[in-house]
Protein backbone atom coordinates (compact mmCIF):
# COMPACT_ATOMS: atom_id res chain seq x y z
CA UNK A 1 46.27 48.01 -262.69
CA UNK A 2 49.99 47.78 -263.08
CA UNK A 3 50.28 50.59 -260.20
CA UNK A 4 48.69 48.33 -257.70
CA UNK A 5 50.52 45.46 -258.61
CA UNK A 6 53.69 47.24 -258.00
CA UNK A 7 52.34 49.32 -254.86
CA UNK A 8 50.77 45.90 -253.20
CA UNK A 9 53.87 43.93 -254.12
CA UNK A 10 56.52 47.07 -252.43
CA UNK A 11 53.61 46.73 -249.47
CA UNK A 12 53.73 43.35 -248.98
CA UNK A 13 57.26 42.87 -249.09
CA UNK A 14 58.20 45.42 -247.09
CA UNK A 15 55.71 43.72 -244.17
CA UNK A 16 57.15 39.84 -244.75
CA UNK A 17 61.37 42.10 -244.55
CA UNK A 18 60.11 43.40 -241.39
CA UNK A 19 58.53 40.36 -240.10
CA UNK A 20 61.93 38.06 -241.49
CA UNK A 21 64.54 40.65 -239.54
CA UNK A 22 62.65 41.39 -236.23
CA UNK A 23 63.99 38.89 -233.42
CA UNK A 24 61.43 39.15 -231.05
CA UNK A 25 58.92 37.45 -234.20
CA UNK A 26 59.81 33.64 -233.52
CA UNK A 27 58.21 32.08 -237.04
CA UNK A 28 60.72 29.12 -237.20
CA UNK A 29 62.74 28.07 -239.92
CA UNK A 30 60.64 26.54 -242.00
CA UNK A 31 58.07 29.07 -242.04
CA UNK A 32 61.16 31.99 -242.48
CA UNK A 33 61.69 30.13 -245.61
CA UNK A 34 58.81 30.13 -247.24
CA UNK A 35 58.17 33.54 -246.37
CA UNK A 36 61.78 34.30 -247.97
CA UNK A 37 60.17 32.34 -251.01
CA UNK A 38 57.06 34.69 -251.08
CA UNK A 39 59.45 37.87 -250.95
CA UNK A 40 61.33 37.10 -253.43
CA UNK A 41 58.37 35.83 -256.03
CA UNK A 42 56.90 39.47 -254.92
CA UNK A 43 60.58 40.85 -256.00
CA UNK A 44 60.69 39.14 -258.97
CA UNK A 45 56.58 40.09 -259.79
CA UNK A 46 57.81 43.84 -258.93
CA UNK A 47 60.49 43.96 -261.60
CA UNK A 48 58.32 42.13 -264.25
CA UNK A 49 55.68 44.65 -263.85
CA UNK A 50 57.75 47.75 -264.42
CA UNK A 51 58.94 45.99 -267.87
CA UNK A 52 57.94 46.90 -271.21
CA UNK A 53 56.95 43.68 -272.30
CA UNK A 54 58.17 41.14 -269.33
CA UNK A 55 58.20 37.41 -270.73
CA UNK A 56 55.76 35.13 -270.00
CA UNK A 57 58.31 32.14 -268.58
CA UNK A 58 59.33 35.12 -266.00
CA UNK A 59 55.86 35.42 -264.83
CA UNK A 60 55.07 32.07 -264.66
CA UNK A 61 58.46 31.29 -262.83
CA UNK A 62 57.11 34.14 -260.17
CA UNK A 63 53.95 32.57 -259.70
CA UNK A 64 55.53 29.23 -258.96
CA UNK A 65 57.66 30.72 -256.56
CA UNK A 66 54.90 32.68 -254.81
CA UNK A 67 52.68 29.21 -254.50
CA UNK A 68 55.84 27.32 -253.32
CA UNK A 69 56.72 29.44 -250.71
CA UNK A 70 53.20 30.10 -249.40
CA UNK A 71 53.17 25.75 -249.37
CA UNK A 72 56.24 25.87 -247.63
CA UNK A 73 54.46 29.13 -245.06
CA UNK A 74 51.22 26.73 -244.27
CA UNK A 75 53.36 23.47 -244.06
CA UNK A 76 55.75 24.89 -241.27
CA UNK A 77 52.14 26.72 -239.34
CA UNK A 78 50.44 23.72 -239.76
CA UNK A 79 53.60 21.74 -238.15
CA UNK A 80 54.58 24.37 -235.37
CA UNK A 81 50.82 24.04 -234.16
CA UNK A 82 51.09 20.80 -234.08
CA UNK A 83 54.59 20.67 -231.92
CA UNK A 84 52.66 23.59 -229.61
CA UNK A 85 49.45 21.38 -229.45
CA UNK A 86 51.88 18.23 -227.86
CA UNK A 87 53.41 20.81 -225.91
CA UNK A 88 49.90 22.29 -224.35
CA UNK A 89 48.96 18.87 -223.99
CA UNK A 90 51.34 17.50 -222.16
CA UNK A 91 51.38 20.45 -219.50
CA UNK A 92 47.90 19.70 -218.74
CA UNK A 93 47.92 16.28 -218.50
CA UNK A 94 45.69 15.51 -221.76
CA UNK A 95 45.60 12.05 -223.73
CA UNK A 96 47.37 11.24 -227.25
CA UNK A 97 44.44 10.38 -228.30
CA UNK A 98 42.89 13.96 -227.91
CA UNK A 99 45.55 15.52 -230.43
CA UNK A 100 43.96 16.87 -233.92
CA UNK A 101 45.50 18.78 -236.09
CA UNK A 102 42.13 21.42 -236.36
CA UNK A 103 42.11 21.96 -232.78
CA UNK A 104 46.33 22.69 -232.22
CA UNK A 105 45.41 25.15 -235.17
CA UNK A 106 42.48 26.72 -233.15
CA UNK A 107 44.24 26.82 -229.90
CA UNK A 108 47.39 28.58 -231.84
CA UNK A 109 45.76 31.12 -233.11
CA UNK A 110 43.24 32.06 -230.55
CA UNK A 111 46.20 32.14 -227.68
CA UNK A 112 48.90 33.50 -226.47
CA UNK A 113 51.41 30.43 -227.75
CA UNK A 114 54.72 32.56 -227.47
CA UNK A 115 54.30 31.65 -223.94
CA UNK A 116 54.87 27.80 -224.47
CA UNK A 117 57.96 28.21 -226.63
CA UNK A 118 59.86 30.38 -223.34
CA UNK A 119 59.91 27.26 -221.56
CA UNK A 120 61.29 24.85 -223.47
């Protein structure tokens, strides 16, 4: 169990360091930060498993890190679809009153958004 702990952990981190340094990947500040969050909670979760006895406070202080930054990940999506969804709306000509929050999440992750933020 400890093995896959450490192996997911090196995984996952290694895929969020990748995603974090690549400049064509336009995640947004917010979202860059929580996802620096969730690295380093993965870091920290990495170095407690290949302890001896790793302290409980350490673990616990990883776990809070980990759920921070993934609140901090979902608050910046959930924000950048909304700023695309007033952007998509306003190209075509669509109503206020049309914008919720479930459908600039659809439309974000069924198309091709990177388009919209090239023209701004």
């Amino acid at each position: 169990m400890q093995m896959i702990s450490v192996l997911s952990s090196m995984f996952v981190v290694a895929v969020l360091v990748v995603v974090l340094l690549r400049h064509d990947i336009k995640e947004g500040i917010v979202i860059k930060i929580g996802l620096i969050f969730v690295c380093m909670s993965l870091l920290a979760s990495l170095f407690l498993s290949m302890q001896e006895s790793a302290p409980a406070q350490g673990w616990v202080n990883a776990g809070l890190a980990l759920r921070v930054g993934l609140a901090i990940t979902c608050a910046g999506i959930v924000w950048r679809a909304h700023l695309l969804g007033n952007l998509r709306r306003s190209r075509c000509g669509c109503e206020r009153k049309q914008a919720r929050l479930v459908d600039d999440l659809s439309d974000m992750l069924r198309s091709d958004w990177a388009d919209l933020e090239d023209d701004r």
